[in-house]
Protein backbone atom coordinates (compact mmCIF):
# COMPACT_ATOMS: atom_id res chain seq x y z
CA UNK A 1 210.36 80.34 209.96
CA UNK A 2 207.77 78.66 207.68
CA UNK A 3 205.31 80.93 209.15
CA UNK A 4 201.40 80.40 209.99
CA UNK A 5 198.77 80.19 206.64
CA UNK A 6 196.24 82.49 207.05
CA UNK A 7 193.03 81.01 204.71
CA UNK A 8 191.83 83.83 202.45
CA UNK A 9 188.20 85.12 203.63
CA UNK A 10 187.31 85.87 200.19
CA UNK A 11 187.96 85.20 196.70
CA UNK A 12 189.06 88.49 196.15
CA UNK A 13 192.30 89.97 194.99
CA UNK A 14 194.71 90.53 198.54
CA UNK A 15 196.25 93.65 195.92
CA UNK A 16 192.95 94.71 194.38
CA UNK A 17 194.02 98.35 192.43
CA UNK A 18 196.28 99.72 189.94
CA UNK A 19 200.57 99.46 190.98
CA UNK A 20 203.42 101.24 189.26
CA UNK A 21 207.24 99.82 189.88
CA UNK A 22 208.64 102.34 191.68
CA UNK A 23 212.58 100.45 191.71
CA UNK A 24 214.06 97.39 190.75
CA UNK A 25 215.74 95.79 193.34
CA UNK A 26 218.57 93.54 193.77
CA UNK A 27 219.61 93.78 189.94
CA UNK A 28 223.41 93.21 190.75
CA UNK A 29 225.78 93.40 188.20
CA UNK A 30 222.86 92.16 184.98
CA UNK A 31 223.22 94.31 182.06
CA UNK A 32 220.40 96.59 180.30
CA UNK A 33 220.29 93.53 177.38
CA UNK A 34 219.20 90.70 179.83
CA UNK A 35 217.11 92.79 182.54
CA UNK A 36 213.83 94.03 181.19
CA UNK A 37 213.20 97.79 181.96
CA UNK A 38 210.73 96.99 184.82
CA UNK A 39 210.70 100.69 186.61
CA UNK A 40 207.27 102.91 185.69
CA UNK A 41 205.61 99.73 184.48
CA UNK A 42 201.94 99.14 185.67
CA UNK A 43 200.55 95.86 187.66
CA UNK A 44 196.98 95.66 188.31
CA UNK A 45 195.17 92.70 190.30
CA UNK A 46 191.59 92.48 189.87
CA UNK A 47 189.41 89.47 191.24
CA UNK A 48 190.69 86.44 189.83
CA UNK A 49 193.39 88.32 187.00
CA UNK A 50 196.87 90.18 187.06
CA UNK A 51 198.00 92.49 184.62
CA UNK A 52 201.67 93.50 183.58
CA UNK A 53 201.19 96.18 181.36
CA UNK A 54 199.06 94.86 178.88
CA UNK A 55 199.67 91.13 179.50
CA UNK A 56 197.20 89.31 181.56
CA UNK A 57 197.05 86.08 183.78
CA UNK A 58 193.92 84.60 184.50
CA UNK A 59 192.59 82.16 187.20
CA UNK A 60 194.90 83.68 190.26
CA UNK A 61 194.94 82.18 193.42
CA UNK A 62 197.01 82.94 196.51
CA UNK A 63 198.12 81.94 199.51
CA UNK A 64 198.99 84.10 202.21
CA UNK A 65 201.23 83.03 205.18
CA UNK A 66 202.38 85.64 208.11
CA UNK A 67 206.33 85.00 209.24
CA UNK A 68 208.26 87.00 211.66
CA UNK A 69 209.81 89.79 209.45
CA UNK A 70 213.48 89.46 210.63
CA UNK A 71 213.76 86.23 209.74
CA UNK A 72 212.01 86.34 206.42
CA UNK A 73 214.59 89.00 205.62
CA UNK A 74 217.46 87.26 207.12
CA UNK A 75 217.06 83.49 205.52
CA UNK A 76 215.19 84.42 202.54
CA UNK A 77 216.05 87.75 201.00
CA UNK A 78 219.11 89.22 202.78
CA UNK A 79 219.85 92.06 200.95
CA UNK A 80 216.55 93.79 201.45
CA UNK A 81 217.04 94.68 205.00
CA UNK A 82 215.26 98.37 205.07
CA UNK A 83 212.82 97.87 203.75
CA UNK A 84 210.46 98.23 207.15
CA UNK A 85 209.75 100.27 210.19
CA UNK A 86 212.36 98.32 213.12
CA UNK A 87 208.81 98.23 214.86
CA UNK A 88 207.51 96.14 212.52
CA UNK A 89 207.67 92.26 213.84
CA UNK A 90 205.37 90.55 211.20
CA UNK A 91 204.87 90.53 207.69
CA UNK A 92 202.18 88.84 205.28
CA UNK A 93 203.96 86.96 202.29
CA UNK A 94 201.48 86.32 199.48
CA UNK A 95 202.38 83.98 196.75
CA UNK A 96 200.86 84.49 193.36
CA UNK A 97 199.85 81.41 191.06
CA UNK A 98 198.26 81.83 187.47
CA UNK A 99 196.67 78.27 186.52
CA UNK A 100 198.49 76.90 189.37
CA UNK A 101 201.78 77.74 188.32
CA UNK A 102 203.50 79.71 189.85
CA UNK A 103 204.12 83.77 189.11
CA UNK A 104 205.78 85.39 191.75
CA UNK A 105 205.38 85.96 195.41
CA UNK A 106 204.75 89.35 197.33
CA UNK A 107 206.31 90.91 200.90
CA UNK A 108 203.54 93.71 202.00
CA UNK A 109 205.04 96.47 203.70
CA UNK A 110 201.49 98.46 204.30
CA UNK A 111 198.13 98.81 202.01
CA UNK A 112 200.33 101.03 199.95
CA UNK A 113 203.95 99.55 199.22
CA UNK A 114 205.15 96.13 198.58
CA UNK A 115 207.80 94.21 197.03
CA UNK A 116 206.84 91.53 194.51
CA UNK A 117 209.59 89.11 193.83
CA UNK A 118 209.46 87.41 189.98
CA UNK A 119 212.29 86.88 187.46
CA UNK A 120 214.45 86.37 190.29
CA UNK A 121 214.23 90.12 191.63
CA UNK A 122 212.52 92.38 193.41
CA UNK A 123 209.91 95.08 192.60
CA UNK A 124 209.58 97.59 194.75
CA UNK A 125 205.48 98.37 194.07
CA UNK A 126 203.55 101.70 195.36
CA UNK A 127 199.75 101.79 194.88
CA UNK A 128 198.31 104.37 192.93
CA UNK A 129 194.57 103.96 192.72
CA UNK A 130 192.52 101.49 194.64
CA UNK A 131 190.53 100.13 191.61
CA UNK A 132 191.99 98.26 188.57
CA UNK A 133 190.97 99.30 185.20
CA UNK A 134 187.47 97.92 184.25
CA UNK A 135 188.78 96.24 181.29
CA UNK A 136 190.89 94.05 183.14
CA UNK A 137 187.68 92.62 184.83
CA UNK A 138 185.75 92.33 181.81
CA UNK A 139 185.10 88.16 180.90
CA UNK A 140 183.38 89.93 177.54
CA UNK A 141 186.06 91.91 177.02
CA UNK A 142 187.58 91.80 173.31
CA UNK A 143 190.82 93.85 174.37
CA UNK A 144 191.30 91.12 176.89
CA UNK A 145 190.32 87.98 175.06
CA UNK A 146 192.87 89.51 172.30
CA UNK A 147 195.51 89.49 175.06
CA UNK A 148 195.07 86.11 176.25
CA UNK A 149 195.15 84.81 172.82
CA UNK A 150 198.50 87.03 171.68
CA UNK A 151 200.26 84.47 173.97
CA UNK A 152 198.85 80.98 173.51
CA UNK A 153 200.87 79.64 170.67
CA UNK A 154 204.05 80.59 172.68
CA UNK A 155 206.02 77.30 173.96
CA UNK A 156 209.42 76.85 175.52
CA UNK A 157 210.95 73.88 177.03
CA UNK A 158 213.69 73.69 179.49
CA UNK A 159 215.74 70.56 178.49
CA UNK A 160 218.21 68.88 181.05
CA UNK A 161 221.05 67.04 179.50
CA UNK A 162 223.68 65.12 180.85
CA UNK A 163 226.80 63.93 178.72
CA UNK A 164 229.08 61.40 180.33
CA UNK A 165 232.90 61.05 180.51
CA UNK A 166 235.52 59.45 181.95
CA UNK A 167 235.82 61.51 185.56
CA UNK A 168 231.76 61.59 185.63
CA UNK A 169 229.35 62.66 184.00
CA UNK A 170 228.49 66.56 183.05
CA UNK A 171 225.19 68.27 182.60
CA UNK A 172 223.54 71.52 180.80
CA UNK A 173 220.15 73.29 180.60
CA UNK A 174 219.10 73.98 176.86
CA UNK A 175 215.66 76.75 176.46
CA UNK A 176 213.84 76.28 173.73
CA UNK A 177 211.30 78.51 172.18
CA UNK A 178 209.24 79.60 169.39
CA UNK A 179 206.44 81.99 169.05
CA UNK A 180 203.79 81.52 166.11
CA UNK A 181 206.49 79.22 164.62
CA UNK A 182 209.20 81.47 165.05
CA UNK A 183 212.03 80.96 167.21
CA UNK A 184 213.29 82.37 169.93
CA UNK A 185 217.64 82.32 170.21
CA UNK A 186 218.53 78.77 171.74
CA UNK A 187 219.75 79.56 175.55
CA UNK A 188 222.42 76.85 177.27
CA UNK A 189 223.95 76.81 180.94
CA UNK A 190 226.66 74.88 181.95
CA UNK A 191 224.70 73.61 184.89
CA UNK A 192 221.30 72.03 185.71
CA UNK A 193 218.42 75.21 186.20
CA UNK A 194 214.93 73.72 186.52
CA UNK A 195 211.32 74.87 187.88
CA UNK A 196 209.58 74.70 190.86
CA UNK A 197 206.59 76.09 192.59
CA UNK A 198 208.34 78.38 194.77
CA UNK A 199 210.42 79.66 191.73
CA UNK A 200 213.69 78.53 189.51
CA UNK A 201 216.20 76.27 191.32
CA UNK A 202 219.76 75.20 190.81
CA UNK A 203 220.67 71.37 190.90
CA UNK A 204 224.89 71.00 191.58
CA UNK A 205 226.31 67.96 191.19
CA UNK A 206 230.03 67.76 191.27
CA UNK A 207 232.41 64.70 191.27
CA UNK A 208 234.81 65.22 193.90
CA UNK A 209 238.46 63.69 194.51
CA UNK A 210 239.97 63.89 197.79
CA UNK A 211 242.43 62.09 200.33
CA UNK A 212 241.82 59.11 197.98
CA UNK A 213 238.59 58.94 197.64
CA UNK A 214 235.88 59.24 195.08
CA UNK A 215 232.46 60.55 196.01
CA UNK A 216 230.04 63.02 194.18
CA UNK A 217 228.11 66.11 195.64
CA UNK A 218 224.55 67.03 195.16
CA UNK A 219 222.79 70.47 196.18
CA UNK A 220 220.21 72.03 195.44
CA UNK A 221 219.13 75.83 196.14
CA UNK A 222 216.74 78.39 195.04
CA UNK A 223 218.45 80.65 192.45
CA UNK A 224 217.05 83.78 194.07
CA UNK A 225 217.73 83.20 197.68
CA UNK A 226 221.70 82.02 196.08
CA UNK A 227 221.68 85.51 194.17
CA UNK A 228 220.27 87.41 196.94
CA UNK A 229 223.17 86.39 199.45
CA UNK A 230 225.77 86.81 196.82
CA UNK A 231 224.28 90.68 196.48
CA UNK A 232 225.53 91.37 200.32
CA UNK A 233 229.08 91.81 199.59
CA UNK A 234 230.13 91.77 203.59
CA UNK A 235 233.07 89.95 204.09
CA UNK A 236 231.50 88.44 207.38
CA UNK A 237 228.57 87.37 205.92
CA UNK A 238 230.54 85.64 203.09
CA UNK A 239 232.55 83.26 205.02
CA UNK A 240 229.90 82.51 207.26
CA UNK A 241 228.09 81.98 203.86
CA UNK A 242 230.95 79.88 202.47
CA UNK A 243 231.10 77.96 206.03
CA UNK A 244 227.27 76.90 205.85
CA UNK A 245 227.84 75.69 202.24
CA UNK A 246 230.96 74.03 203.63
CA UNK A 247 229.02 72.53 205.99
CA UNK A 248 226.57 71.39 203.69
CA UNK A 249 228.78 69.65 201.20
CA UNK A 250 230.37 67.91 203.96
CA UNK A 251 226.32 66.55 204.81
CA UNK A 252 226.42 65.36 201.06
CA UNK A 253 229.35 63.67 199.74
CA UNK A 254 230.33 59.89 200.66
CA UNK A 255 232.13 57.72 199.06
CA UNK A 256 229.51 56.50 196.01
CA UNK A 257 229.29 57.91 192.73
CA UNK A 258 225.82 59.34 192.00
CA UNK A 259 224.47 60.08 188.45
CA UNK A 260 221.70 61.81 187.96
CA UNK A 261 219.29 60.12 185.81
CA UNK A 262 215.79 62.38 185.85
CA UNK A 263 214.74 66.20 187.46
CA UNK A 264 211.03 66.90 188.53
CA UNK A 265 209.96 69.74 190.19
CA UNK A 266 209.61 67.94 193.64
CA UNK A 267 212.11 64.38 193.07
CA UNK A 268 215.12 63.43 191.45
CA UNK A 269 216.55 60.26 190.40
CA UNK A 270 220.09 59.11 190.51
CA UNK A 271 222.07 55.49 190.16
CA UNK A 272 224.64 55.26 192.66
CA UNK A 273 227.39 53.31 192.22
CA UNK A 274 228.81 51.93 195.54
CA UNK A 275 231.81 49.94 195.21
CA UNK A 276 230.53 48.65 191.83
CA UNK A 277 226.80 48.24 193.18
CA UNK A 278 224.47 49.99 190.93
CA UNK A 279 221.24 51.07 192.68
CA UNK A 280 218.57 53.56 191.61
CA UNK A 281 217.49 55.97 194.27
CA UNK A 282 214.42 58.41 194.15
CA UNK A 283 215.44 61.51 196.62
CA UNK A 284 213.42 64.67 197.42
CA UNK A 285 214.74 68.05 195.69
CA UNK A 286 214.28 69.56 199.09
CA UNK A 287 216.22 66.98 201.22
CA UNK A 288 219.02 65.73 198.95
CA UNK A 289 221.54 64.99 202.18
CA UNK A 290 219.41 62.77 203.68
CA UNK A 291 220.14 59.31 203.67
CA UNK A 292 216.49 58.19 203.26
CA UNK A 293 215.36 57.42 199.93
CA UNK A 294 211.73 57.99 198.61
CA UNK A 295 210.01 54.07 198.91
CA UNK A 296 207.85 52.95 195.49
CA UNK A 297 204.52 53.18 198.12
CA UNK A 298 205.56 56.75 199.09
CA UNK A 299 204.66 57.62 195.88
CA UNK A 300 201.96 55.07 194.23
CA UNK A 301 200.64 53.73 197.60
CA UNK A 302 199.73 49.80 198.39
CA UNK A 303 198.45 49.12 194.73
CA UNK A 304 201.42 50.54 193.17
CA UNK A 305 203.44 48.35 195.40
CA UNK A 306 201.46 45.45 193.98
CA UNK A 307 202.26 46.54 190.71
CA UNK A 308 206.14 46.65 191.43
CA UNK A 309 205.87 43.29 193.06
CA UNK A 310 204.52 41.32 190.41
CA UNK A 311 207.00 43.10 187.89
CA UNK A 312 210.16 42.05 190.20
CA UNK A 313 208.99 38.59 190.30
CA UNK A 314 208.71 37.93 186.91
CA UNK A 315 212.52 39.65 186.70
CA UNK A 316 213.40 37.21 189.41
CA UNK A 317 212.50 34.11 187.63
CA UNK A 318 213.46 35.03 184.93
CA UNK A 319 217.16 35.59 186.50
CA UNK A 320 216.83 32.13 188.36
CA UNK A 321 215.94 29.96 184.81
CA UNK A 322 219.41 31.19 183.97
CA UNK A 323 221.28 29.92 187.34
CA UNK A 324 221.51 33.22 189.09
CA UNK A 325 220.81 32.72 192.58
CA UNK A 326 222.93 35.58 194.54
CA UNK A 327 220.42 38.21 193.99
CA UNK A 328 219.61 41.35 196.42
CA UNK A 329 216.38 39.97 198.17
CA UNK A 330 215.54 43.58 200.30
CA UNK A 331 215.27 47.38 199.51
CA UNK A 332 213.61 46.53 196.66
CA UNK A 333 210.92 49.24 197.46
CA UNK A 334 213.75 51.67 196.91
CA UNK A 335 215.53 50.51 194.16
CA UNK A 336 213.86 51.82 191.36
CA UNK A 337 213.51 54.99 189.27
CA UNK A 338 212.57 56.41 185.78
CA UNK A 339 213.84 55.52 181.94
CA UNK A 340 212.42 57.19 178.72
CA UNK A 341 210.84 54.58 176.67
CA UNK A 342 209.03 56.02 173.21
CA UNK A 343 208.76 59.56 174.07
CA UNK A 344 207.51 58.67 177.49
CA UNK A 345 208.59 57.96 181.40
CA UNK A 346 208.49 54.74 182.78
CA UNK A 347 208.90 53.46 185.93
CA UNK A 348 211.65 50.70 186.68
CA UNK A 349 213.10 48.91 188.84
CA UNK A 350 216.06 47.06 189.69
CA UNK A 351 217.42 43.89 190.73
CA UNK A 352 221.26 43.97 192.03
CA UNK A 353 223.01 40.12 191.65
CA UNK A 354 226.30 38.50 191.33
CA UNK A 355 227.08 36.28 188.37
CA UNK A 356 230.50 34.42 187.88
CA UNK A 357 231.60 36.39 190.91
CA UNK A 358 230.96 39.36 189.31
CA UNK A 359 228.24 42.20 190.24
CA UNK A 360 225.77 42.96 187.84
CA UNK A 361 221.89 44.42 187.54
CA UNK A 362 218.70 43.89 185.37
CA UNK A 363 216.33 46.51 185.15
CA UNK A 364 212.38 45.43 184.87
CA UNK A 365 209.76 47.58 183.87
CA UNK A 366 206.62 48.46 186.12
CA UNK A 367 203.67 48.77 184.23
CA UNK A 368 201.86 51.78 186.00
CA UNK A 369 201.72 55.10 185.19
CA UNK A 370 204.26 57.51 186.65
CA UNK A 371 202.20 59.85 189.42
CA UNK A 372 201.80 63.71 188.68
CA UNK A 373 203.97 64.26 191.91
CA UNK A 374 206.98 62.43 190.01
CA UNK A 375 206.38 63.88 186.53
CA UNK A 376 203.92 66.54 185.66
CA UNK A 377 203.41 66.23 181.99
CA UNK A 378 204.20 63.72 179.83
CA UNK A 379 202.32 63.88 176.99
CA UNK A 380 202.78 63.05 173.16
CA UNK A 381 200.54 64.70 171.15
CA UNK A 382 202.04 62.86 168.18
CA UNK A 383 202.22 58.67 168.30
CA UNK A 384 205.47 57.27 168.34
CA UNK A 385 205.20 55.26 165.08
CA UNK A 386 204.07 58.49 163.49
CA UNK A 387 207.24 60.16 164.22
CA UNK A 388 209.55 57.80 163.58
CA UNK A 389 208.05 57.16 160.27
CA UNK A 390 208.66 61.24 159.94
CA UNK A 391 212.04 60.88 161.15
CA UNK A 392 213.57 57.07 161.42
CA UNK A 393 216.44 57.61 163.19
CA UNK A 394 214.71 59.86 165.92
CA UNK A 395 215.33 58.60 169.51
CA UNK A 396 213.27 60.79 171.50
CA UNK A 397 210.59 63.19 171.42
CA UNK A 398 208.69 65.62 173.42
CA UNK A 399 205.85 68.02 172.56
CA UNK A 400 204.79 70.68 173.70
CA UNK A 401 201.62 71.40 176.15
CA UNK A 402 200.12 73.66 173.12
CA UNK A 403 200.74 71.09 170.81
CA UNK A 404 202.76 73.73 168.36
CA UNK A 405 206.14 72.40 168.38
CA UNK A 406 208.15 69.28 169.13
CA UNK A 407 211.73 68.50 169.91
CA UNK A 408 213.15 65.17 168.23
CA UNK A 409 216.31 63.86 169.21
CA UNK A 410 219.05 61.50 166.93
CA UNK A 411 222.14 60.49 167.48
CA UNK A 412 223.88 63.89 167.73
CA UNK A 413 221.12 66.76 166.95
CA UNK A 414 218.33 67.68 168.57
CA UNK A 415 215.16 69.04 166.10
CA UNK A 416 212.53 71.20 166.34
CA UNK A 417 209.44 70.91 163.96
CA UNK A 418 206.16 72.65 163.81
CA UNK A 419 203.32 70.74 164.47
CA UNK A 420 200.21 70.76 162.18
CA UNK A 421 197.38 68.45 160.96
CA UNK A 422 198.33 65.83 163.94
CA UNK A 423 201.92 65.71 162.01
CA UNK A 424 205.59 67.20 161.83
CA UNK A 425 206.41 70.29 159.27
CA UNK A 426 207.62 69.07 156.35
CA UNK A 427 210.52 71.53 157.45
CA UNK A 428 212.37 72.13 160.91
CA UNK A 429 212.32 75.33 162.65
CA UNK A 430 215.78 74.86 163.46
CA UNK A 431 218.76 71.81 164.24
CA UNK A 432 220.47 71.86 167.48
CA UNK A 433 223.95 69.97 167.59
CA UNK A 434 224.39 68.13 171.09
CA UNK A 435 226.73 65.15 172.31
CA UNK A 436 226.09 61.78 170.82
CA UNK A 437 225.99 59.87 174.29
CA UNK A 438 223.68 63.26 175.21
CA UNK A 439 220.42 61.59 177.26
CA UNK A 440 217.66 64.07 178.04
CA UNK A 441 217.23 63.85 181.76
CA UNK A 442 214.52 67.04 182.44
CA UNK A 443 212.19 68.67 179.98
CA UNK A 444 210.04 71.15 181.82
CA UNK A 445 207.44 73.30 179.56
CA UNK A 446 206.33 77.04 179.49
CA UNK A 447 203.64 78.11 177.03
CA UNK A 448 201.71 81.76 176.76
CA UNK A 449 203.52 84.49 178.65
CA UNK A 450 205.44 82.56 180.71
CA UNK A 451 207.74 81.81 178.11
CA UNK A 452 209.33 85.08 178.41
CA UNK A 453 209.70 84.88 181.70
CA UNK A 454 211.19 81.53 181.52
CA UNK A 455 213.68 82.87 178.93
CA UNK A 456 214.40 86.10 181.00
CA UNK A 457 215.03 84.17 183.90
CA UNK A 458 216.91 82.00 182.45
CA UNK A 459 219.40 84.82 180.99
CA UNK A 460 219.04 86.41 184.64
CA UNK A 461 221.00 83.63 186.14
CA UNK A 462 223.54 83.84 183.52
CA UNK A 463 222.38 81.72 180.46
CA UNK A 464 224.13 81.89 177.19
CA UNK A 465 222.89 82.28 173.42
CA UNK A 466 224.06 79.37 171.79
CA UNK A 467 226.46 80.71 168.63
CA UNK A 468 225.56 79.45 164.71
CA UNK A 469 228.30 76.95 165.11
CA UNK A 470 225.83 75.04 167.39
CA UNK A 471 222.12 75.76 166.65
CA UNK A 472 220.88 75.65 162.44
CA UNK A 473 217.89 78.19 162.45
CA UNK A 474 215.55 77.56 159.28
């Protein structure tokens, strides 16, 4: 059950008071060296500021929904079953954002006990005092303002890359971090794990051969719900598990190729190739088996429909003044998706024809800006010309909210500079070997204190520190 909002009556704190971590909960089989030692550790909420121990996020806001407390349990976090009183039928669920992004989210069992879920686990949180340490509440505060600050040159970047090959193509999740110009070790999965607003999710996409035919799968799940149900261990519960996913995969796969071309936090893109027809498709993270694809004015409304309009006819005369006539003349609102261009996305679109007989595309680019619900930062704090006059073979870039460090990719490495005086260091932090026909496809950014719990989230769901074979540190 999605479960009823409740609007907050006040700007105050739903947690106001001092919390110790009683137990860590649903751990499973992570190891001392990739679970931080959680248990004894204090969390205060005060007005508009939560503390971990000594590490504090400012600007909270919350929203609090109430949802029947069996099925909260049973679809979302299985293996926390008794937790409550069998009397107890509803539950408030608060979810925790610092700046809008999001932190964690909490399961109140009374004014005295909850369990706050972040780094993909549970908390198990008693109350010890009902007021918060007056610090924490100070705005003129130097112990605070020195906290805030420890943090702020802090930057991490999860980078998607997908690598292509004959069967399909295959994709990993890079972390990248430095601290003060310092960097962190260089994390890589085997597998796409990206961002979103109700925590970190898993994108699978799997080329699949059977009875003949070709087809690809795509699914997409939150990583702690997925570890969560893998905690249960009951036989029972584990084939009806494996049946729903079963079922699920069944939902998915047809008889197109798809290749995934971008990740956002909301939308993905993909080409699909059906029967040697190339179209670009923008589908919703949270809906990936449907068969309806996001339209251009879903996102960028009437005027952006203009914009895509005008572009395609230009393409289309364009293709006509050189005798193509067999051109696709309808879904054109669909057909479109995202390229990088300069160290930026762009929107384009595409145009499906037949030439000679023989099936063929030209893309065309829209000249709008991408909308924040398709891309959430894309920002180059450095111009284009300047970096490739800093590095001339570089082929992409991407920098870094706190403008501290930027990623440069060539041919076959990927390298991270310092930033300072509106230029690259002289010197790179470190070189990163990757795939030659490597194209970046995600690059989602963490900066302050969130880049540790990026990074320890990242290790949670089983990340890997890249060996000195593959990563140069300087």
């Amino acid at each position: 059950s999605a479960g009823k909002i409740i609007p907050p009556t006040d700007t105050s704190s739903p947690f106001s008071g001092k919390w110790t971590v009683l137990e860590v909960l649903g751990t499973g089989d992570e190891t001392e060296s990739t679970v931080p030692q959680w248990t004894g550790r204090s969390v205060q909420f005060y007005e508009d500021c939560v503390a971990l121990d000594d590490t504090i996020w400012a600007n909270i806001s919350y929203k609090i929904k109430r949802v029947d407390a069996a099925d909260y349990l049973a679809l979302k976090y299985m293996s926390y079953p008794d937790f409550f009183a069998e009397d107890i039928q509803q539950v408030e669920i608060v979810t925790v954002y610092a700046d809008d992004n999001y932190l964690g989210e909490a399961m109140k069992i009374d004014d005295f006990n909850m369990v706050f879920f972040a780094q993909d686990r549970g908390l198990l949180l008693i109350k010890v005092s009902d007021e918060a340490d007056i610090m924490l509440g100070s705005s003129n505060s130097t112990e605070q303002n020195l906290i805030r600050n420890r943090n702020q040159s802090a930057s991490g970047v999860l980078l998607g890359l997908r690598i292509p090959g004959e069967t399909g193509s295959a994709y990993r999740t890079l972390w990248v971090a430095a601290d003060r110009g310092k960097m962190h070790p260089v994390l890589m999965s085997e597998s796409l794990f990206f961002p979103r607003t109700s925590g970190f999710w898993e994108l699978d996409a799997r080329n699949i051969f059977t009875e003949g035919m070709r087809g690809s799968l795509l699914s997409a799940r939150n990583v702690a719900i997925s570890a969560l149900k893998t905690e249960i261990g009951d036989a029972a519960e584990t084939d009806a598990a494996a049946d729903a996913e079963t079922d699920e995969e069944v939902d998915v796969i047809d008889s197109s190729e798809k290749t995934i071309t971008y990740i956002g936090n909301d939308y993905i893109v993909v080409e699909k190739n059906d029967e040697g027809v190339r179209r670009l498709m923008v589908l919703p993270v949270d809906n990936l088996s449907s068969s309806t694809e996001i339209k251009f004015s879903d996102l960028l409304g009437d005027k952006g429909l203009d914009s895509l309009l005008t572009a395609r006819e230009k393409a289309v005369d364009a293709l006509r003044s050189n005798g193509i006539r067999l051109f696709e003349r309808n879904r054109f609102d669909t057909n479109f998706g995202l390229k990088r261009t300069n160290g930026h996305w762009t929107l384009v679109g595409r145009i499906n024809y037949q030439s000679e007989g023989k099936l063929a595309h030209t893309d065309y680019d829209i000249k709008i800006v991408p909308p924040v619900s398709l891309v959430s930062y894309d920002t180059l704090v450095l111009s284009w010309p300047k970096i490739k006059d800093r590095v001339p073979d570089a082929l992409d870039a991407f920098t870094s909210p706190s403008k501290d460090i930027a990623l440069v990719q060539t041919k076959n490495k990927l390298t991270i500079y310092k930033i300072g005086a509106e230029q690259l260091s002289e010197n790179p932090l470190a070189e990163i070997d990757i795939p030659e026909d490597a194209t970046v496809i995600m690059a989602e950014w963490a900066t302050g204190s969130y880049v540790e719990s990026w990074g320890n989230s990242f290790l949670s769901y089983g990340a890997r520190v890249l060996d000195e074979d593959s990563v140069r540190m300087r």
